[in-house]
C-alpha atoms as a PDB file:
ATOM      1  CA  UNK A   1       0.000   0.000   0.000  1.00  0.00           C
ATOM      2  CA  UNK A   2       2.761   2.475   0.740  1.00  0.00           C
ATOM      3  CA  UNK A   3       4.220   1.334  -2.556  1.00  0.00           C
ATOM      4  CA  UNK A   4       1.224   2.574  -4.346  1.00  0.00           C
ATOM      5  CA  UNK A   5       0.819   5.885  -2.590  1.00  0.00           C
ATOM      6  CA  UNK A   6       4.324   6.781  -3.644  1.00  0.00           C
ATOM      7  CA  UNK A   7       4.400  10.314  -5.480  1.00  0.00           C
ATOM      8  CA  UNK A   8       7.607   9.420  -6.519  1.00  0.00           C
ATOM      9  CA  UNK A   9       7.310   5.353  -7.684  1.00  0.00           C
ATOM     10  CA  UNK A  10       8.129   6.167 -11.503  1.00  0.00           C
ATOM     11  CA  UNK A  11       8.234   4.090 -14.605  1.00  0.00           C
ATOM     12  CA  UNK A  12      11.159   4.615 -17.216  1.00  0.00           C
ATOM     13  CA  UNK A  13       9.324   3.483 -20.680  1.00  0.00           C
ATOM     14  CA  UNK A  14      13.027   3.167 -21.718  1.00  0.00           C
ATOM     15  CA  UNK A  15      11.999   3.736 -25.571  1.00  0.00           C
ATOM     16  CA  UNK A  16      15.033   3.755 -27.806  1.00  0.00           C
ATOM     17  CA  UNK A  17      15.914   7.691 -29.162  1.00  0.00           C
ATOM     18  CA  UNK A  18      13.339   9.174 -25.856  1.00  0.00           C
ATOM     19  CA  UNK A  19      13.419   9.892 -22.253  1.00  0.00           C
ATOM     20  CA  UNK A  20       9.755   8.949 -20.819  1.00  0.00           C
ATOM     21  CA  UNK A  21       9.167   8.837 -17.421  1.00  0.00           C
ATOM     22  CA  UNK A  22       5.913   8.053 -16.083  1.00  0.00           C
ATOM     23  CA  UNK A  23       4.791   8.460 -12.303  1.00  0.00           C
ATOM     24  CA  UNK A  24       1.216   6.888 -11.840  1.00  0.00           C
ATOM     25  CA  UNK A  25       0.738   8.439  -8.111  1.00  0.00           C
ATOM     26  CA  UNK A  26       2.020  11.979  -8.512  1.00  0.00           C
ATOM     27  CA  UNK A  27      -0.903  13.163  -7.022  1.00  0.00           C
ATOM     28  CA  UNK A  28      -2.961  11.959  -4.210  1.00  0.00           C
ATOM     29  CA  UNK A  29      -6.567  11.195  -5.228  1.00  0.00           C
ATOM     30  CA  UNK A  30      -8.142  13.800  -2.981  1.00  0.00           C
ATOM     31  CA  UNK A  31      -5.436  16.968  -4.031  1.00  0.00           C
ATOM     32  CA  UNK A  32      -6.202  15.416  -7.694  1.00  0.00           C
ATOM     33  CA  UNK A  33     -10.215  15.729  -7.535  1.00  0.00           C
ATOM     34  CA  UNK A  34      -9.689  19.157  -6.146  1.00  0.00           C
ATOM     35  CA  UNK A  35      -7.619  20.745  -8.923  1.00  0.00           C
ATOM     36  CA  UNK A  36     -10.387  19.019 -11.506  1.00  0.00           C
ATOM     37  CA  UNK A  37     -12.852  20.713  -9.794  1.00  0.00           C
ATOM     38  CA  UNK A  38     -11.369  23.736  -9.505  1.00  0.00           C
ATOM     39  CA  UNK A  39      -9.769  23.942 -13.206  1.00  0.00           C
ATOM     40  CA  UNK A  40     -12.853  22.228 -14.795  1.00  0.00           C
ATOM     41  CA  UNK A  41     -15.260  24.919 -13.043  1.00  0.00           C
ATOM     42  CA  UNK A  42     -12.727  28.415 -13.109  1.00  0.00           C
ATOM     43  CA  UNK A  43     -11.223  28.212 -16.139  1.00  0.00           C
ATOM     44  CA  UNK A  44     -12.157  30.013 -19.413  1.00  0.00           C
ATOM     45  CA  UNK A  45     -12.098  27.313 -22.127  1.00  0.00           C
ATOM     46  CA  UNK A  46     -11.997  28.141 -25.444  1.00  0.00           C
ATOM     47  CA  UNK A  47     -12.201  25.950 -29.180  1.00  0.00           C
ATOM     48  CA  UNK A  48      -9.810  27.153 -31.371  1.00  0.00           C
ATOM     49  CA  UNK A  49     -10.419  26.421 -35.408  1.00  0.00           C
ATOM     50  CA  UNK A  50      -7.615  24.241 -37.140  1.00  0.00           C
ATOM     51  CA  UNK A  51      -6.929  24.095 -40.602  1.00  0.00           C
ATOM     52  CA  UNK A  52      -6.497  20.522 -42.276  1.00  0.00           C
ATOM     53  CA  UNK A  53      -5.724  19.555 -45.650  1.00  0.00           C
ATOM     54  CA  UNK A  54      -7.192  23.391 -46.547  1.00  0.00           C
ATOM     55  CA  UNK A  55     -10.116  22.631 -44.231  1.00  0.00           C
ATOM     56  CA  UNK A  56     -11.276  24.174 -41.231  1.00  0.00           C
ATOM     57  CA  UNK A  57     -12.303  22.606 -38.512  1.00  0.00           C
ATOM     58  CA  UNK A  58     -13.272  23.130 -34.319  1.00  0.00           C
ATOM     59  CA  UNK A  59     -10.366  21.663 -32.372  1.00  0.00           C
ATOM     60  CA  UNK A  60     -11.629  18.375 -30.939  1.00  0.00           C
ATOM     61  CA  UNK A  61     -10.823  19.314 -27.301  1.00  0.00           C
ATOM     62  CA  UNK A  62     -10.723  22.847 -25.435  1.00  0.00           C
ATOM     63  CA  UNK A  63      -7.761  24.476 -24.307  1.00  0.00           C
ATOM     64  CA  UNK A  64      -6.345  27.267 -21.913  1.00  0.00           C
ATOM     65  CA  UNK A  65      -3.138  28.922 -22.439  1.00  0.00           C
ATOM     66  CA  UNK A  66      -1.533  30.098 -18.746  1.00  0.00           C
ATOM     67  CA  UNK A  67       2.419  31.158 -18.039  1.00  0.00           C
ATOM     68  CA  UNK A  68       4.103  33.737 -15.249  1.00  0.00           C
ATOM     69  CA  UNK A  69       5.412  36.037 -18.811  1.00  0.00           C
ATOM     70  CA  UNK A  70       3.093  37.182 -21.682  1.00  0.00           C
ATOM     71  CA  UNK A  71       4.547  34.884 -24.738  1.00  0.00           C
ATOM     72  CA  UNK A  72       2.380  33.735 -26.789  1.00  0.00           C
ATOM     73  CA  UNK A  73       2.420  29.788 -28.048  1.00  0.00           C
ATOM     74  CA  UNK A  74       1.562  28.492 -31.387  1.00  0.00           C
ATOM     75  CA  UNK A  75       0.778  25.550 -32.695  1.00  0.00           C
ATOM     76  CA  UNK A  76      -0.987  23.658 -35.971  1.00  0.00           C
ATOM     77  CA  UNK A  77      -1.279  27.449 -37.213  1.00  0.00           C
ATOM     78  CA  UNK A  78      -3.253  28.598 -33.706  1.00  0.00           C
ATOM     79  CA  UNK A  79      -1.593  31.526 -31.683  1.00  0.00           C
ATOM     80  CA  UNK A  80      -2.846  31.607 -28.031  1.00  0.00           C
ATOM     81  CA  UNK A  81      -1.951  34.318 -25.669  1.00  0.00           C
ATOM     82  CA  UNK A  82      -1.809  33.615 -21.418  1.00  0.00           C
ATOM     83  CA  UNK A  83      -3.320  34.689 -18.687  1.00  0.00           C
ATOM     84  CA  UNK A  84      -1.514  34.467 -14.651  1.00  0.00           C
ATOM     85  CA  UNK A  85      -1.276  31.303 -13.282  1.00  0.00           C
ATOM     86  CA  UNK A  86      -4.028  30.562 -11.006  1.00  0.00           C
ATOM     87  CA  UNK A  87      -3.483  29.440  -7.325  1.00  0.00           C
ATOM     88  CA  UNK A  88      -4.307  25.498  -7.850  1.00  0.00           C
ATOM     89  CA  UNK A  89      -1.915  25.367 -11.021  1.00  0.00           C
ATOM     90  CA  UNK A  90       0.881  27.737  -9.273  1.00  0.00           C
ATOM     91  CA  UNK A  91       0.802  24.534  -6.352  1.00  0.00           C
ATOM     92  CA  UNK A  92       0.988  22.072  -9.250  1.00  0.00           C
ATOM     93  CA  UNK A  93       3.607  24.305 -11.161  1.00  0.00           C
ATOM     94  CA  UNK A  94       6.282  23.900  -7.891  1.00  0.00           C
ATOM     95  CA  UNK A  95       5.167  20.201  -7.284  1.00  0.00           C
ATOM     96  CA  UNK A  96       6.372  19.773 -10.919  1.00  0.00           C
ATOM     97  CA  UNK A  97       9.281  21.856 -10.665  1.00  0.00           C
ATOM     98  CA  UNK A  98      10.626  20.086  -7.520  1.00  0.00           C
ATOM     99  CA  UNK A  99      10.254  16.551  -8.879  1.00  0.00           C
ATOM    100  CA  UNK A 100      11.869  17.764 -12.329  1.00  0.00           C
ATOM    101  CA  UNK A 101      14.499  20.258 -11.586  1.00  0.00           C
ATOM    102  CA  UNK A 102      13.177  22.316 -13.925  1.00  0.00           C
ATOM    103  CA  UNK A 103      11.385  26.184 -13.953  1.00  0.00           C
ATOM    104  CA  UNK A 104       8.319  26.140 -16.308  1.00  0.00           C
ATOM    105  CA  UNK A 105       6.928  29.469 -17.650  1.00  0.00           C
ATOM    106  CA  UNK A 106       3.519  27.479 -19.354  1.00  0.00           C
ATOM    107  CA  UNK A 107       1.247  25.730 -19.265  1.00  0.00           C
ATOM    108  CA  UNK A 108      -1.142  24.340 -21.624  1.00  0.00           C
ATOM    109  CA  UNK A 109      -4.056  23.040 -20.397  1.00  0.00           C
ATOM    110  CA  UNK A 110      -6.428  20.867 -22.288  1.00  0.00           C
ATOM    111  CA  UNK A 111     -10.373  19.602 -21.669  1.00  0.00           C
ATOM    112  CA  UNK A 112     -11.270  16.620 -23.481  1.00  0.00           C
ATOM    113  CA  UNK A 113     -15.288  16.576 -23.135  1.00  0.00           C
ATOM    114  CA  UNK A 114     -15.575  13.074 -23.807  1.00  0.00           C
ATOM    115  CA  UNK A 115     -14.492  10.136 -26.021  1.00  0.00           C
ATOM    116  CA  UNK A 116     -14.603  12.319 -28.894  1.00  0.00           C
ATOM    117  CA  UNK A 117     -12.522  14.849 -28.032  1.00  0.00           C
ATOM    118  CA  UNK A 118      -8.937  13.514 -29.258  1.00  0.00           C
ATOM    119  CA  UNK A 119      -5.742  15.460 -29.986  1.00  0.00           C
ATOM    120  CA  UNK A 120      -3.794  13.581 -33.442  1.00  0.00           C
ATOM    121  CA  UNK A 121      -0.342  12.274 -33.674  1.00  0.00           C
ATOM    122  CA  UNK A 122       1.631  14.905 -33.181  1.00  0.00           C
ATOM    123  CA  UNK A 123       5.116  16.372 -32.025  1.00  0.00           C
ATOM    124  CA  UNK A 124       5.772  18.883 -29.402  1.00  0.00           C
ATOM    125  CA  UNK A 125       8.252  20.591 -31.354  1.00  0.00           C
ATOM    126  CA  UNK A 126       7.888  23.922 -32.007  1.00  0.00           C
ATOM    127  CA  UNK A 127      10.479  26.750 -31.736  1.00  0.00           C
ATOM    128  CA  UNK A 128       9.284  28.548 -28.990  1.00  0.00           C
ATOM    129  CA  UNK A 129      10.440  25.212 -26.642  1.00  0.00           C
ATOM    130  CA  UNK A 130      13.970  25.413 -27.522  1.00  0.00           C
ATOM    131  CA  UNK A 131      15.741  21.999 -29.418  1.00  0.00           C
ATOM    132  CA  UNK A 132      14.725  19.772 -26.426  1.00  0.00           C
ATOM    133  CA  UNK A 133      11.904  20.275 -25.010  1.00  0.00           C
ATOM    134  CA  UNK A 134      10.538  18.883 -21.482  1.00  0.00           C
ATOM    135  CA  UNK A 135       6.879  18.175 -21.337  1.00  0.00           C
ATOM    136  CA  UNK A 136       5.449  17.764 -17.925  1.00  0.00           C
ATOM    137  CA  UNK A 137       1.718  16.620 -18.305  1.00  0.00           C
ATOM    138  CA  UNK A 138      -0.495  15.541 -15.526  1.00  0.00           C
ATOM    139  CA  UNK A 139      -3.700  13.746 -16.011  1.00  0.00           C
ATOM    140  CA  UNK A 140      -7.216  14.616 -14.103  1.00  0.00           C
ATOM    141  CA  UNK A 141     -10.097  13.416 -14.274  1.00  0.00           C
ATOM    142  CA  UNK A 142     -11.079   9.979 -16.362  1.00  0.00           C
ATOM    143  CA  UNK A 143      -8.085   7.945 -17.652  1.00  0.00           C
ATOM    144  CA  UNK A 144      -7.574   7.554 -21.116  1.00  0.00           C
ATOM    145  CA  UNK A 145      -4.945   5.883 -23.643  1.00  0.00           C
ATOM    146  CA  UNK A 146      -1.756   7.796 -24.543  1.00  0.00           C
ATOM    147  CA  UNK A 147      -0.410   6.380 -27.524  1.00  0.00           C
ATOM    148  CA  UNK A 148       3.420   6.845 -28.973  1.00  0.00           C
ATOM    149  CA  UNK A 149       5.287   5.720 -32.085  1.00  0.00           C
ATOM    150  CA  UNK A 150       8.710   6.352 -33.584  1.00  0.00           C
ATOM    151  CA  UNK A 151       8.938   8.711 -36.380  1.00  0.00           C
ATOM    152  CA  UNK A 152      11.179   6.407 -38.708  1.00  0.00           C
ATOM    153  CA  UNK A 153      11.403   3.035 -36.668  1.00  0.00           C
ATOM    154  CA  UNK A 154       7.427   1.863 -37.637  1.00  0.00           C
ATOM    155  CA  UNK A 155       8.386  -1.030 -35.631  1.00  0.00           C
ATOM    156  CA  UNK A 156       8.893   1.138 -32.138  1.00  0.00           C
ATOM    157  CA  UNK A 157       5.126   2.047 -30.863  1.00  0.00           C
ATOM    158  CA  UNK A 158       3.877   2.333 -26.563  1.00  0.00           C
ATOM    159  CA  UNK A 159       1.141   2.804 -25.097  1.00  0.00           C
ATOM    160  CA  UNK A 160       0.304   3.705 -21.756  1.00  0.00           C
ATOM    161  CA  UNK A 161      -2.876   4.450 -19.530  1.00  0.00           C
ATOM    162  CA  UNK A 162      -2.807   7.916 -17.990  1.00  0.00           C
ATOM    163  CA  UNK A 163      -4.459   8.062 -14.733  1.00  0.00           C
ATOM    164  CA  UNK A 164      -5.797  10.643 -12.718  1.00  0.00           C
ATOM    165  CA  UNK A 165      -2.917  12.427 -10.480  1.00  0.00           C
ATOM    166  CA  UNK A 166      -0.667  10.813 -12.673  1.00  0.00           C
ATOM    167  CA  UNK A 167       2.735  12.770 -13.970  1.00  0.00           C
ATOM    168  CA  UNK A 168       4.098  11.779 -17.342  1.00  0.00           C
ATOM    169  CA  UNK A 169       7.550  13.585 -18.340  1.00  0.00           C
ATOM    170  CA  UNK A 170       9.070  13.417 -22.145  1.00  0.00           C
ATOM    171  CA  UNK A 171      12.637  15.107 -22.295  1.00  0.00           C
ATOM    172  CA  UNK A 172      15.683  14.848 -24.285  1.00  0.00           C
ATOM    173  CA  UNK A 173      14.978  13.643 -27.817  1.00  0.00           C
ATOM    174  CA  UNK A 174      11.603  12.327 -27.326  1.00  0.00           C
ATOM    175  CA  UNK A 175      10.140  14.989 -29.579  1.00  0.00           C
ATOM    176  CA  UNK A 176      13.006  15.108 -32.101  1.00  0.00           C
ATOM    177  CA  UNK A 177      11.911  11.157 -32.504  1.00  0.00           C
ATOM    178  CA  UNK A 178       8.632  10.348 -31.603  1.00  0.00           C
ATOM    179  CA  UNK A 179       5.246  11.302 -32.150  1.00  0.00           C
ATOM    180  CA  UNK A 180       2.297  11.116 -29.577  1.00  0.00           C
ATOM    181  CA  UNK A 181      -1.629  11.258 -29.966  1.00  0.00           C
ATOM    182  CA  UNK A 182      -4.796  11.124 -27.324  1.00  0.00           C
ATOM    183  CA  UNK A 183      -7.371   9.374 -29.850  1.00  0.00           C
ATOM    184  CA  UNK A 184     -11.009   8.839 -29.579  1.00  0.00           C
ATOM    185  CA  UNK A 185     -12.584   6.161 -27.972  1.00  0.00           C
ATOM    186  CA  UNK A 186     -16.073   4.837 -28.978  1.00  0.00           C
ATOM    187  CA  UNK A 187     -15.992   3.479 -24.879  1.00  0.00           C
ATOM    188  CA  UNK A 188     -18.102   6.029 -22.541  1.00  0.00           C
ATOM    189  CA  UNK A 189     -15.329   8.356 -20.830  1.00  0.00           C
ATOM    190  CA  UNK A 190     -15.747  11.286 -18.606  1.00  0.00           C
ATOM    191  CA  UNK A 191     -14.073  14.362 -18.763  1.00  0.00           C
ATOM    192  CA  UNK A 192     -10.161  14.630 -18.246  1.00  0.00           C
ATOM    193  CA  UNK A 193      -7.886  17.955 -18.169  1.00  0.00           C
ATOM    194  CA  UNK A 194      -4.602  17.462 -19.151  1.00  0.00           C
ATOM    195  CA  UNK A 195      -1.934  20.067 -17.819  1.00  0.00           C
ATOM    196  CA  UNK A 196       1.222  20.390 -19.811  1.00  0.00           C
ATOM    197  CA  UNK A 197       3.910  22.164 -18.217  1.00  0.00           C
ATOM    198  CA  UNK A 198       6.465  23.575 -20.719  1.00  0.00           C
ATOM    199  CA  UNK A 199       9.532  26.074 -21.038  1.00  0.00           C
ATOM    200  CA  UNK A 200       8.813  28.572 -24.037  1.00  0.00           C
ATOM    201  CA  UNK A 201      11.789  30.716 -24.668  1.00  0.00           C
ATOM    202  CA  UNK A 202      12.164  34.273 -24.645  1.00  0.00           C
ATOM    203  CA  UNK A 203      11.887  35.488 -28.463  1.00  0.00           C
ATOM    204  CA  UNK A 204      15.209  37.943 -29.529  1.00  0.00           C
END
């Protein structure tokens, strides 16, 4: 039992070209249902448009940009612009922080409504998080399947069940490499907000 309630029991995915760690009990279960609560019910989510194949469509998910400067983030041709930190994420920022070593401006956070909402394979690449970035994302709310695959190596694909409280960290390569999705599930899901803690650069 004291095994399970570990915050820091973590599970190296030990993927060829990545750093994944995963840590299933970041969170206790009570702190974790009261930053869903709090972020599901305070926070102004928004759906963006994206563009595919010269069609536009509503992002399958909602999002909310947040970070402690004013840069904006872009991605898949969408430009969001942050508001301050709020007191429940600034307590998840330095739980983060501590476990990670790291100091992260932003933070992404995501609402996936139900089964439908999904986010395609993608890379978390963009300029603005420097040539190797380090994703922190922590799961709330109902668990669903994160899948992963290597960009060249077809053979190389993971999946892995993210849990609510649960911390999963990609750093080093792991972006240069591999690609990740969230995709839909036909099952019935509840909702789940996904927090992803990154470092976006001061432009020059």
């Amino acid at each position: 039992m004291q095994l399970f309630q570990n915050p820091h029991q973590k599970i190296d995915l030990a993927l060829p070209d990545a750093d994944i760690i995963f840590y299933p009990n970041f969170i206790s279960p009570e702190r974790a249902q009261h930053y869903y609560n709090d972020l599901l019910n305070n926070t102004t989510w928004q759906q963006d448009n994206i563009k595919l194949f010269g069609k536009t469509y509503p992002q399958p998910r909602l999002t909310h940009l947040f970070a402690n400067n004013n840069l904006p983030y872009s991605y898949s041709n969408i430009t969001m612009y942050p508001t301050e930190f709020t007191s429940s994420l600034l307590a998840l920022k330095n739980d983060v922080e501590v476990i990670t070593s790291n100091k992260f401006t932003t933070c992404l956070a995501n609402l996936y409504r139900n089964g439908q909402d999904s986010n395609g394979w993608h890379a978390d690449n963009e300029k603005e998080l420097g040539e190797r970035p380090i994703i922190a994302s922590i799961s709330l709310g109902a668990s669903r399947w994160f899948h992963l695959k290597h960009r060249t190596k077809k053979e190389l694909k993971q999946k892995i069940e993210l849990t609510h409280g649960s911390l999963l960290l990609m750093q080093g390569n792991t972006q240069k490499y591999w690609l990740h999705q969230i995709p839909k599930t036909k099952k019935p899901v509840g909702k789940r907000i996904n927090l992803t803690f990154r470092i976006v650069e001061t432009k020059n």
